[in-house]
N, C-alpha and C. Protein backbone atom coordinates (compact mmCIF):
# COMPACT_ATOMS: atom_id res chain seq x y z
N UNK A 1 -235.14 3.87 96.85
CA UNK A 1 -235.61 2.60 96.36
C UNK A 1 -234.63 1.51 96.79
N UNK A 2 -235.21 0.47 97.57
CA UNK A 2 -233.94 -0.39 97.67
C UNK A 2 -234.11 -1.53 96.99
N UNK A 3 -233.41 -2.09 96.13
CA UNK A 3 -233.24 -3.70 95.48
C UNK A 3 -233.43 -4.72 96.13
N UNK A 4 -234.16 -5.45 96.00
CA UNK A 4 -234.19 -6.90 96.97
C UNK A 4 -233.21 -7.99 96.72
N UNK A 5 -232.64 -7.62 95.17
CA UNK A 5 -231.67 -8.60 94.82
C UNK A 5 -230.47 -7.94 94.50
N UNK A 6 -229.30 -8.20 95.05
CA UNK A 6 -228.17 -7.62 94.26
C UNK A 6 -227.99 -8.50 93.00
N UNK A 7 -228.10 -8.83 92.27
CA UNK A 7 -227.95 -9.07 90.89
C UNK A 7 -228.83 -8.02 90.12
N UNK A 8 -230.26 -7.82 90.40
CA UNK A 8 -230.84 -6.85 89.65
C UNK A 8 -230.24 -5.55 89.75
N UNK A 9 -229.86 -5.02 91.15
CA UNK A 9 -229.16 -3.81 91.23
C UNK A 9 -227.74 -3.42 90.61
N UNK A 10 -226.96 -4.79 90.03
CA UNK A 10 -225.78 -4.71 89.39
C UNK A 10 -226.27 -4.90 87.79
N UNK A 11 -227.36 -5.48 87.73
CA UNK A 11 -227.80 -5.48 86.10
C UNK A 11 -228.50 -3.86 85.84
N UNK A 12 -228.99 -3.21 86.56
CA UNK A 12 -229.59 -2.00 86.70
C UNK A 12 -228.41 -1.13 86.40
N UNK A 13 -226.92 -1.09 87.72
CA UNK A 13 -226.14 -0.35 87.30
C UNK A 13 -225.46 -0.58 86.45
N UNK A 14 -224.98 -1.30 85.68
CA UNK A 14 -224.62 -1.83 84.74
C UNK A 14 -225.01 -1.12 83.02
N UNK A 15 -226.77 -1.47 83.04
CA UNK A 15 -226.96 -0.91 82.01
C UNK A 15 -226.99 1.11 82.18
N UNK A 16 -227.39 1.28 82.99
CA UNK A 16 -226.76 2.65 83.25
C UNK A 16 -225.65 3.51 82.84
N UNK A 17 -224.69 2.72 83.48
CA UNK A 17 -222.92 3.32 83.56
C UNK A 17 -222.86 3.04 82.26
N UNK A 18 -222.99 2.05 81.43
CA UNK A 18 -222.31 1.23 80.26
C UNK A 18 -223.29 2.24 79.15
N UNK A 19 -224.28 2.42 79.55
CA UNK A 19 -225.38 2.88 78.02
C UNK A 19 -225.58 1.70 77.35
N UNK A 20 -225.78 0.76 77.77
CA UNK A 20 -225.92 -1.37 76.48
C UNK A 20 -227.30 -0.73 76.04
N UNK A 21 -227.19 -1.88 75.32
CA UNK A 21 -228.68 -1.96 74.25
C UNK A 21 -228.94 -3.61 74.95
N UNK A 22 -229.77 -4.21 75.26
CA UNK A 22 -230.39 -5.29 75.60
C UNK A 22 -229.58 -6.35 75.78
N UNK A 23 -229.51 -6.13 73.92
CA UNK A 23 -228.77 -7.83 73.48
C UNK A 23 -227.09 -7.47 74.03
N UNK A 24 -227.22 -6.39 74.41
CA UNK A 24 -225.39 -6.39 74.59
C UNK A 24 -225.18 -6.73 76.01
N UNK A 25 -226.11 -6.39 76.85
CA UNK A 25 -226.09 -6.76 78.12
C UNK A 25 -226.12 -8.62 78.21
N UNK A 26 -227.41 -8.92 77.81
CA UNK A 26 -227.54 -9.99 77.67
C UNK A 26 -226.64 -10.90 77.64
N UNK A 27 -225.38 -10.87 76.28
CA UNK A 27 -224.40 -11.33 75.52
C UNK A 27 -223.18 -10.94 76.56
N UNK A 28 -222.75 -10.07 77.57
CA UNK A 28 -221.70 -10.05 78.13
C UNK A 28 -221.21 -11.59 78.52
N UNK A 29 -220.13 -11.28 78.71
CA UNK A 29 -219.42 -12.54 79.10
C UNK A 29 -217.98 -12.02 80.19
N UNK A 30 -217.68 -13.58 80.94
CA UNK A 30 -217.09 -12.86 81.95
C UNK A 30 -215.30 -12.41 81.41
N UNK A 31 -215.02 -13.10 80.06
CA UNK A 31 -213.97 -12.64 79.44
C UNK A 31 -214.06 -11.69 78.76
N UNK A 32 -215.04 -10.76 78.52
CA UNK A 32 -215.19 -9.31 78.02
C UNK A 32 -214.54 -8.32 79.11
N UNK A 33 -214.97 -8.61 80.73
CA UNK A 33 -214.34 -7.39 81.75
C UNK A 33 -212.79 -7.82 81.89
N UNK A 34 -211.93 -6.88 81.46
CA UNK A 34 -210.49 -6.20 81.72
C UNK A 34 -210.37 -5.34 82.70
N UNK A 35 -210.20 -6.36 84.18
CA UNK A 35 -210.23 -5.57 85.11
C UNK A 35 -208.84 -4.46 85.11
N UNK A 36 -207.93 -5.04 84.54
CA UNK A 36 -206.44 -3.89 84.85
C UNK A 36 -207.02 -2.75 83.94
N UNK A 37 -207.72 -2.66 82.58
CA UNK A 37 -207.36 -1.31 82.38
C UNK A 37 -209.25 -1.12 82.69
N UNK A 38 -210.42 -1.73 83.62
CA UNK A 38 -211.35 -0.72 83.59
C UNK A 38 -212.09 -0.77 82.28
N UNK A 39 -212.72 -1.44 81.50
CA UNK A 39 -212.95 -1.71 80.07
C UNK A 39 -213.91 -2.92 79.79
N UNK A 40 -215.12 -2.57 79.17
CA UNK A 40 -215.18 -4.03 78.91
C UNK A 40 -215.60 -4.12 77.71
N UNK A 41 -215.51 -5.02 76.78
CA UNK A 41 -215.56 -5.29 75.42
C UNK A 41 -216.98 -5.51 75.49
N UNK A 42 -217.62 -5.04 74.51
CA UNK A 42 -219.03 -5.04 74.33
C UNK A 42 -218.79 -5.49 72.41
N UNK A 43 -219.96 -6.67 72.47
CA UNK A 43 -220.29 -6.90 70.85
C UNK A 43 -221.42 -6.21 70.24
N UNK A 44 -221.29 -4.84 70.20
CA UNK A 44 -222.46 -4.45 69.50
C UNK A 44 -223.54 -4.62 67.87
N UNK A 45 -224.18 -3.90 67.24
CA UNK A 45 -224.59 -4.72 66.24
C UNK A 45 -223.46 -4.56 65.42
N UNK A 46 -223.86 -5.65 64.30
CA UNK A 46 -223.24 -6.38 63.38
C UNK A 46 -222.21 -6.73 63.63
N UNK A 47 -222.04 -7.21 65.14
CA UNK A 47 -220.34 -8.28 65.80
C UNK A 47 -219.42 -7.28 65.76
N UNK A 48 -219.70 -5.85 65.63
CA UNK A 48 -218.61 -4.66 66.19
C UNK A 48 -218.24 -4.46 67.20
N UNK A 49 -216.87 -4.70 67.92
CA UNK A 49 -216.75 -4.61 69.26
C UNK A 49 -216.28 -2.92 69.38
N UNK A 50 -216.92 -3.08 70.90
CA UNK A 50 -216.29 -1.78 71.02
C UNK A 50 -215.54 -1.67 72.69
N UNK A 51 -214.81 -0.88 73.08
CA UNK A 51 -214.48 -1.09 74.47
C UNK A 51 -214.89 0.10 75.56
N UNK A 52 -215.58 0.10 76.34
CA UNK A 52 -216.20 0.95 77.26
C UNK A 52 -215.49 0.76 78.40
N UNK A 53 -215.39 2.59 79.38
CA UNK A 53 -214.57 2.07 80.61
C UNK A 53 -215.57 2.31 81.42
N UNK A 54 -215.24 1.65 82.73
CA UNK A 54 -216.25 1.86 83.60
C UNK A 54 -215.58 2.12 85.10
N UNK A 55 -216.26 2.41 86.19
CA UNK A 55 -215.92 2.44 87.11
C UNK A 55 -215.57 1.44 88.74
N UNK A 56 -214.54 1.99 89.29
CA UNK A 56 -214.54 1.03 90.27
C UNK A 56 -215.57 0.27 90.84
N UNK A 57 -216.94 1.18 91.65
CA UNK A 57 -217.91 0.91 92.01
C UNK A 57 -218.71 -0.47 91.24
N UNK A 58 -218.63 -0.30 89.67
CA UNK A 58 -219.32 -1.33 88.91
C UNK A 58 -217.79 -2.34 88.63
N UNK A 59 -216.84 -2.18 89.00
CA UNK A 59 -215.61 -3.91 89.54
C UNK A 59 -216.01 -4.01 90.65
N UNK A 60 -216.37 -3.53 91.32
CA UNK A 60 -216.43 -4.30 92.78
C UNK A 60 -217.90 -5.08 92.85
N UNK A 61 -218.90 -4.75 91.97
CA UNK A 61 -220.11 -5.44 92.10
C UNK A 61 -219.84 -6.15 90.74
N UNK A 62 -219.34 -6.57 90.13
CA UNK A 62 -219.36 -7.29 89.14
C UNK A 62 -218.03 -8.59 89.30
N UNK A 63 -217.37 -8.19 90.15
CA UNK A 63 -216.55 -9.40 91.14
C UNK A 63 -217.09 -10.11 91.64
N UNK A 64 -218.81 -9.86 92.46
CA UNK A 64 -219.52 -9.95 93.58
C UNK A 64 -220.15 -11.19 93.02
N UNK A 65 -220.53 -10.90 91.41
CA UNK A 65 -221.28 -11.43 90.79
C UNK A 65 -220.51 -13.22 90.20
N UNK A 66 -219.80 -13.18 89.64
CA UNK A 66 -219.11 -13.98 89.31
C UNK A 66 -218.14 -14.84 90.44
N UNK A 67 -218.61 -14.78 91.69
CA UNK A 67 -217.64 -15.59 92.61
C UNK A 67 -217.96 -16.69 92.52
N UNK A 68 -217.82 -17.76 93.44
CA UNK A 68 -218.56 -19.20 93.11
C UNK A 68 -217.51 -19.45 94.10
N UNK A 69 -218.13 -20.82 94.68
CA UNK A 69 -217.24 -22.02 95.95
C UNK A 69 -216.01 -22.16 95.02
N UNK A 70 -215.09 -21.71 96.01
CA UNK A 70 -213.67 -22.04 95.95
C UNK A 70 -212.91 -21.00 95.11
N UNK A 71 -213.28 -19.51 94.33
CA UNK A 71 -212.73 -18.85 93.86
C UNK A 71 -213.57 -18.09 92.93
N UNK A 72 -213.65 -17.91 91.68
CA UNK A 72 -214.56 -17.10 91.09
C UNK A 72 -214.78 -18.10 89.50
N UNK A 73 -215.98 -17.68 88.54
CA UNK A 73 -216.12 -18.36 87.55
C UNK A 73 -215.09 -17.40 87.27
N UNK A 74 -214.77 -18.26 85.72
CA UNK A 74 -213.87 -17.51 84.73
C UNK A 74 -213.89 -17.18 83.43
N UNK A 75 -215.37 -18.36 82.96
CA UNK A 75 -215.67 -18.09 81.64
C UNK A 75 -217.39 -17.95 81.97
N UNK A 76 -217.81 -18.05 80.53
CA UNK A 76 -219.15 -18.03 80.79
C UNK A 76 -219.81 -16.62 80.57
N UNK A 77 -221.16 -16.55 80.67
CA UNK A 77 -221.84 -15.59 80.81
C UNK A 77 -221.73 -14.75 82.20
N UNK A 78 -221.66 -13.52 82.07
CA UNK A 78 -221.15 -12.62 83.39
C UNK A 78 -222.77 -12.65 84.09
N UNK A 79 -223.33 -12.93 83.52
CA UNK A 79 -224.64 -12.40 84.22
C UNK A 79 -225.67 -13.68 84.37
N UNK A 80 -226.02 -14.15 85.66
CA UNK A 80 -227.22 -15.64 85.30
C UNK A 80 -228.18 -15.44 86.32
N UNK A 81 -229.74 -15.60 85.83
CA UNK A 81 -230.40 -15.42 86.66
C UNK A 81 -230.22 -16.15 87.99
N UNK A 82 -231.49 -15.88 88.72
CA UNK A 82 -231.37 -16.71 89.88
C UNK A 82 -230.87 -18.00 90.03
N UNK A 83 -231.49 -18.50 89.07
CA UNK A 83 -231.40 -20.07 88.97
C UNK A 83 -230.30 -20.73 88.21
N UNK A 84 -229.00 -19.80 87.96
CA UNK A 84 -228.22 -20.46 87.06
C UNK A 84 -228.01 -20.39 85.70
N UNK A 85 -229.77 -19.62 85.07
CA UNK A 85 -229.80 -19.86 83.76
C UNK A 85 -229.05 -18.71 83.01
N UNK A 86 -228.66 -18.69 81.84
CA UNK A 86 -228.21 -17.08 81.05
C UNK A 86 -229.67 -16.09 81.30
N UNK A 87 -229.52 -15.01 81.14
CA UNK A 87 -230.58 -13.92 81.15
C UNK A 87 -230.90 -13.79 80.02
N UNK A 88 -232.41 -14.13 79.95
CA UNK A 88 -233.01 -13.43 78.61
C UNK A 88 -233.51 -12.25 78.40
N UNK A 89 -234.03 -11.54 77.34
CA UNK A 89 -234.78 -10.12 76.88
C UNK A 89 -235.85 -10.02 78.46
N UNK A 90 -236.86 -10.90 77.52
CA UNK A 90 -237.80 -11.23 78.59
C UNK A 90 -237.71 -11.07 80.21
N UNK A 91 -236.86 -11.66 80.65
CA UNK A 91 -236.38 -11.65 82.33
C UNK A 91 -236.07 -9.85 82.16
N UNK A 92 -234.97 -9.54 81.50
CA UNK A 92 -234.28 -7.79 81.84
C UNK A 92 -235.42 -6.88 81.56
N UNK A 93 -236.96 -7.23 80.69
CA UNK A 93 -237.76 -6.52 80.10
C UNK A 93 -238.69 -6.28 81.59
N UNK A 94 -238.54 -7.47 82.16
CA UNK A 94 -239.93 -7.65 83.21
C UNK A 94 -239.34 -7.00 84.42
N UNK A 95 -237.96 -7.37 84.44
CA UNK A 95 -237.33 -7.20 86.18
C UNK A 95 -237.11 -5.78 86.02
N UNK A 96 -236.77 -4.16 84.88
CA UNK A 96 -236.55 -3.57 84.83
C UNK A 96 -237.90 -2.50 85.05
N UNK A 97 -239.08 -3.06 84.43
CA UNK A 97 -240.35 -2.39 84.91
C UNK A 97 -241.08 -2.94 86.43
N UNK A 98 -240.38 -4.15 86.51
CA UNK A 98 -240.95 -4.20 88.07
C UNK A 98 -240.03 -2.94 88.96
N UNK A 99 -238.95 -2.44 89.00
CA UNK A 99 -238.22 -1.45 89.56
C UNK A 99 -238.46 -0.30 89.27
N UNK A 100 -239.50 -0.06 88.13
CA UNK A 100 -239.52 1.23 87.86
C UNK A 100 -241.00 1.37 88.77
N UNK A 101 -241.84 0.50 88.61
CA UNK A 101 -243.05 0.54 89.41
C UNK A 101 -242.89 0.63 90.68
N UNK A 102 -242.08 0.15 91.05
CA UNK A 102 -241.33 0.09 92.19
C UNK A 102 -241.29 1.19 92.86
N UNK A 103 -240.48 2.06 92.41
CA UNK A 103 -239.74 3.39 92.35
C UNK A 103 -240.79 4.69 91.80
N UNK A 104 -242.28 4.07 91.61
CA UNK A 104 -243.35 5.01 91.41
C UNK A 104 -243.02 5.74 90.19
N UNK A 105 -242.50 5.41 89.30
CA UNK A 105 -242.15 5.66 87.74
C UNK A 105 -243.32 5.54 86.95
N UNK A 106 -244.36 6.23 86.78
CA UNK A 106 -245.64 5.99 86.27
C UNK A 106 -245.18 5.81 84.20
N UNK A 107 -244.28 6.43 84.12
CA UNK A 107 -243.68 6.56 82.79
C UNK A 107 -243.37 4.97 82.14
N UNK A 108 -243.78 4.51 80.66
CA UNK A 108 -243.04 3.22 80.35
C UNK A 108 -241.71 3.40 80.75
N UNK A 109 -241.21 2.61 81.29
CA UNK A 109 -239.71 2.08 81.62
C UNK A 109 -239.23 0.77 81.32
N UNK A 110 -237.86 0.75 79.96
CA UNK A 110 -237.66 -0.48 79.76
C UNK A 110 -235.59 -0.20 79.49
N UNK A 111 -235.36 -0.95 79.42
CA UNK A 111 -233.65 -1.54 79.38
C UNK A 111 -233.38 0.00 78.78
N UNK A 112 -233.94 0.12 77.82
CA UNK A 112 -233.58 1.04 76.74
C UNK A 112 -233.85 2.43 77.62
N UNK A 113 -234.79 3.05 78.14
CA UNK A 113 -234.77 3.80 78.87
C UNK A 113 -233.37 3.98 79.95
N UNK A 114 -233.10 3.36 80.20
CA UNK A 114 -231.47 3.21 81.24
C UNK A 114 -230.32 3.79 80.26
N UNK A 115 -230.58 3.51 78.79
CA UNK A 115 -229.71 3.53 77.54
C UNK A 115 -229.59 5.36 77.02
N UNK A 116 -230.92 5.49 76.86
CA UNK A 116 -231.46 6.79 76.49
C UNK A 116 -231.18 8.07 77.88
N UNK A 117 -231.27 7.46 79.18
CA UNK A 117 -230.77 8.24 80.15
C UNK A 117 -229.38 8.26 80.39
N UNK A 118 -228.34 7.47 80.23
CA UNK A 118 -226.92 7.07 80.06
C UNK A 118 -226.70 8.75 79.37
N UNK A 119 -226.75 8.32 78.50
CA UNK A 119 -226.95 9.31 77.11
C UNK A 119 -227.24 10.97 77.65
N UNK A 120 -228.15 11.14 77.76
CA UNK A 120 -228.80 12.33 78.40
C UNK A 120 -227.78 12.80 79.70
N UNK A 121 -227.73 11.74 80.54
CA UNK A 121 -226.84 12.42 81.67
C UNK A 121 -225.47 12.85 81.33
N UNK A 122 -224.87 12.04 80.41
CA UNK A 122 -223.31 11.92 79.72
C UNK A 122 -223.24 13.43 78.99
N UNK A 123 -224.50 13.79 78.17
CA UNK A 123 -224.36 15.36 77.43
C UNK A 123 -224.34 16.08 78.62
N UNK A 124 -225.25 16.07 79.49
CA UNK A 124 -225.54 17.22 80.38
C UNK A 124 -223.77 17.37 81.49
N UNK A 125 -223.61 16.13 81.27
CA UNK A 125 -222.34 15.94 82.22
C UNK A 125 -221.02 16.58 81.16
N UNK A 126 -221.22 16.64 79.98
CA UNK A 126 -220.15 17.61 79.49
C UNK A 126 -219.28 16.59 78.60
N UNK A 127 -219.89 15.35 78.09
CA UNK A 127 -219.15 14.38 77.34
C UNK A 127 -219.30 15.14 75.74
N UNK A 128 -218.31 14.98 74.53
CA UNK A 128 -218.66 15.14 73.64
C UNK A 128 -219.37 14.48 72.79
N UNK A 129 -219.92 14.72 71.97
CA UNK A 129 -220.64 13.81 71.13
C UNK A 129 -220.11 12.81 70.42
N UNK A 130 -218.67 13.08 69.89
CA UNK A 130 -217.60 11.77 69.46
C UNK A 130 -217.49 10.84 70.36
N UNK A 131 -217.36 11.01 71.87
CA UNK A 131 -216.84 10.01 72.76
C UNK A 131 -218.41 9.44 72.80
N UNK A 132 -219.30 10.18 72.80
CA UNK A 132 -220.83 9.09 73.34
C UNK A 132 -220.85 8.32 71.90
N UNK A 133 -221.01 8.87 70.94
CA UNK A 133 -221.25 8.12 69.73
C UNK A 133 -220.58 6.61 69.98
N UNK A 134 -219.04 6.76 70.09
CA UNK A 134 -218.40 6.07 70.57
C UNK A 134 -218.79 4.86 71.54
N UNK A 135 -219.15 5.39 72.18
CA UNK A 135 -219.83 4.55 73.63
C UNK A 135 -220.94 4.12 73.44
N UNK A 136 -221.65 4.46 72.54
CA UNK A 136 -223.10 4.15 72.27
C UNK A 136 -223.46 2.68 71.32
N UNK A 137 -221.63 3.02 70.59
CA UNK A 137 -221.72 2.17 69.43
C UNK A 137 -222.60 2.42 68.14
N UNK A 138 -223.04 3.89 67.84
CA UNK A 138 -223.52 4.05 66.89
C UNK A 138 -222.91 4.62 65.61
N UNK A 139 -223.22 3.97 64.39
CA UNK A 139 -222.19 4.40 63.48
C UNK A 139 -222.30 5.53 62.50
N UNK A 140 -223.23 6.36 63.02
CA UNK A 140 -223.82 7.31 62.34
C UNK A 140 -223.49 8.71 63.40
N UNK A 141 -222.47 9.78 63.48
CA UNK A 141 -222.78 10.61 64.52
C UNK A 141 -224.80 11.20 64.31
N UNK A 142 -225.26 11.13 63.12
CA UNK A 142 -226.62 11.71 63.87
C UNK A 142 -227.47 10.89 64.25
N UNK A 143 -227.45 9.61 64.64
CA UNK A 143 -227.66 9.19 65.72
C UNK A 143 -227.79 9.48 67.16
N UNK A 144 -226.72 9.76 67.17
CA UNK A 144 -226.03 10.43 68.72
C UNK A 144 -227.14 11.87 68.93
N UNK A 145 -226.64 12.51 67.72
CA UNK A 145 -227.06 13.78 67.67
C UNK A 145 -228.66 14.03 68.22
N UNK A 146 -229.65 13.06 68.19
CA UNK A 146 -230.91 12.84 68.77
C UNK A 146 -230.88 13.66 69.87
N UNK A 147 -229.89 13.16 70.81
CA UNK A 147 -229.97 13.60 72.38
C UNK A 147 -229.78 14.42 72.32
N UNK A 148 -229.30 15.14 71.63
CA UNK A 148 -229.21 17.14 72.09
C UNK A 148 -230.11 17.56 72.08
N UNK A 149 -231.27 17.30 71.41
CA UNK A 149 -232.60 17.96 71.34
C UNK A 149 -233.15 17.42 72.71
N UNK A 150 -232.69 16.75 73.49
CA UNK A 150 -233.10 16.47 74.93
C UNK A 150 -232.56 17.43 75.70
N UNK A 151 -231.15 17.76 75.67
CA UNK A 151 -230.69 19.22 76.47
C UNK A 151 -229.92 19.80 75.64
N UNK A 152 -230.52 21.04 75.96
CA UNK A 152 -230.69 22.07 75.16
C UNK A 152 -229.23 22.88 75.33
N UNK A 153 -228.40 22.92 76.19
CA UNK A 153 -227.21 23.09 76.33
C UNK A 153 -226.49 22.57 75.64
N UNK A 154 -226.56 21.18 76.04
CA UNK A 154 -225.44 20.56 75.38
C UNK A 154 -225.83 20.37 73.48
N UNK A 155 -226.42 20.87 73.31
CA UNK A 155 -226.64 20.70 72.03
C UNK A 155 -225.76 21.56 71.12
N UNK A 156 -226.13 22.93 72.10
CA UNK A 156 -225.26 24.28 71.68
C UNK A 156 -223.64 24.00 71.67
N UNK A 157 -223.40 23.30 72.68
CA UNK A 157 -222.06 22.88 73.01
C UNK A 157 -221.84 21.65 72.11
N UNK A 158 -222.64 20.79 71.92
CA UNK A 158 -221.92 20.01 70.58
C UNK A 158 -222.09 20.51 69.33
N UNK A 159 -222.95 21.24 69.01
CA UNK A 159 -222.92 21.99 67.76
C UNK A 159 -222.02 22.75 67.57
N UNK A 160 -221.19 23.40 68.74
CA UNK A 160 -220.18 24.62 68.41
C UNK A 160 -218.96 23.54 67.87
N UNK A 161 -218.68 22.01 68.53
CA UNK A 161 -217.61 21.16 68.84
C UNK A 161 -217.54 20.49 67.40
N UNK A 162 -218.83 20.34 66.88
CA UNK A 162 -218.95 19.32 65.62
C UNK A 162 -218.59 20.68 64.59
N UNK A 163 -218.38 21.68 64.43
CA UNK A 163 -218.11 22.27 63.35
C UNK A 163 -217.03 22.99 63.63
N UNK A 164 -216.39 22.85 64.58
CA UNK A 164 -215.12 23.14 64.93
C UNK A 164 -213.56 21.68 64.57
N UNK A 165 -214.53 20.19 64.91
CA UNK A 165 -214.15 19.17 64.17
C UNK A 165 -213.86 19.22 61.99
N UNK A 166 -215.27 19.78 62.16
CA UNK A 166 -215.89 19.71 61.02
C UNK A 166 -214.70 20.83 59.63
N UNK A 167 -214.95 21.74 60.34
CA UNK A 167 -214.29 22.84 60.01
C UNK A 167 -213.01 23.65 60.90
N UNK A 168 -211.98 22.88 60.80
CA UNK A 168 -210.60 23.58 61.48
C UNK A 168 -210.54 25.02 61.51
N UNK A 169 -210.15 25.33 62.30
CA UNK A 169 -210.02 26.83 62.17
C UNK A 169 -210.87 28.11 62.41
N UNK A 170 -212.31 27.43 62.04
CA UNK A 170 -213.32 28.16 62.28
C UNK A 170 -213.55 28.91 63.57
């Protein structure tokens, strides 16, 4: 599938790598990314920050994004549509199913889907359920716990981990 815009393809990888929820994407700002340690402060609900790391690949397109004549912005919203403006729901709701149609995705596909696959790939990839909870920003581990019933491995493997937390020694 190729992107016609690099901004959609950095808002695409973005919500991916990161796991955001909409409004968190939305709400980034360009003083949230800490390029020295790899991190970027996310305001999740109820104004809880949390700090997520990310990878080189997503600094080098998120540099790309924020340049401007004569050096780079420095404040502001990290992310503006075409035209300058901040990104709304609406714009990430529409531009995210035009790519999935795109990409012959007959399945609904929306922001949150990118969120829910984050998730899914992160268990299967061998993350624990503390660190996604973590990353997810949810304040409930059974929250988190949802996704294991998506793979079936890692479920076994966080179930052995959460009562090994749970219960020392066991």
């Amino acid at each position: 599938m190729s992107l016609e815009i690099p901004l959609h393809h950095t808002i695409l990888f973005t919500f991916y790598e990161l796991g955001l929820r909409l409004f968190e994407l939305v709400t980034l700002q360009i003083e949230d990314v800490d390029s020295p340690s790899m991190r970027i402060r996310v305001m999740g609900k109820g104004r809880k920050a949390r700090y997520i790391p990310f990878g080189p690949e997503l600094l080098v397109k998120l540099r790309e994004l924020v340049k401007a004549p004569g050096g780079y912005r420095s404040r502001g919203p990290l992310f503006l549509q075409e035209n300058g403006k901040p990104l709304t729901a609406s714009y990430l709701q529409h531009m995210v199913k035009h790519y999935a149609e795109k990409a012959g995705i007959a399945a609904r596909t929306s922001p949150r889907t990118l969120r829910h696959t984050h998730a899914t790939h992160s268990l299967e990839a061998g993350v624990d359920l503390f660190t996604l909870k973590k990353t997810l920003g949810h304040r409930s581990l059974s929250s988190t716990l949802i996704y294991t019933h998506i793979v079936p491995d890692a479920s076994s493997r966080a179930h052995h981990r959460f009562l090994s937390y749970a219960f020392p020694g066991r």
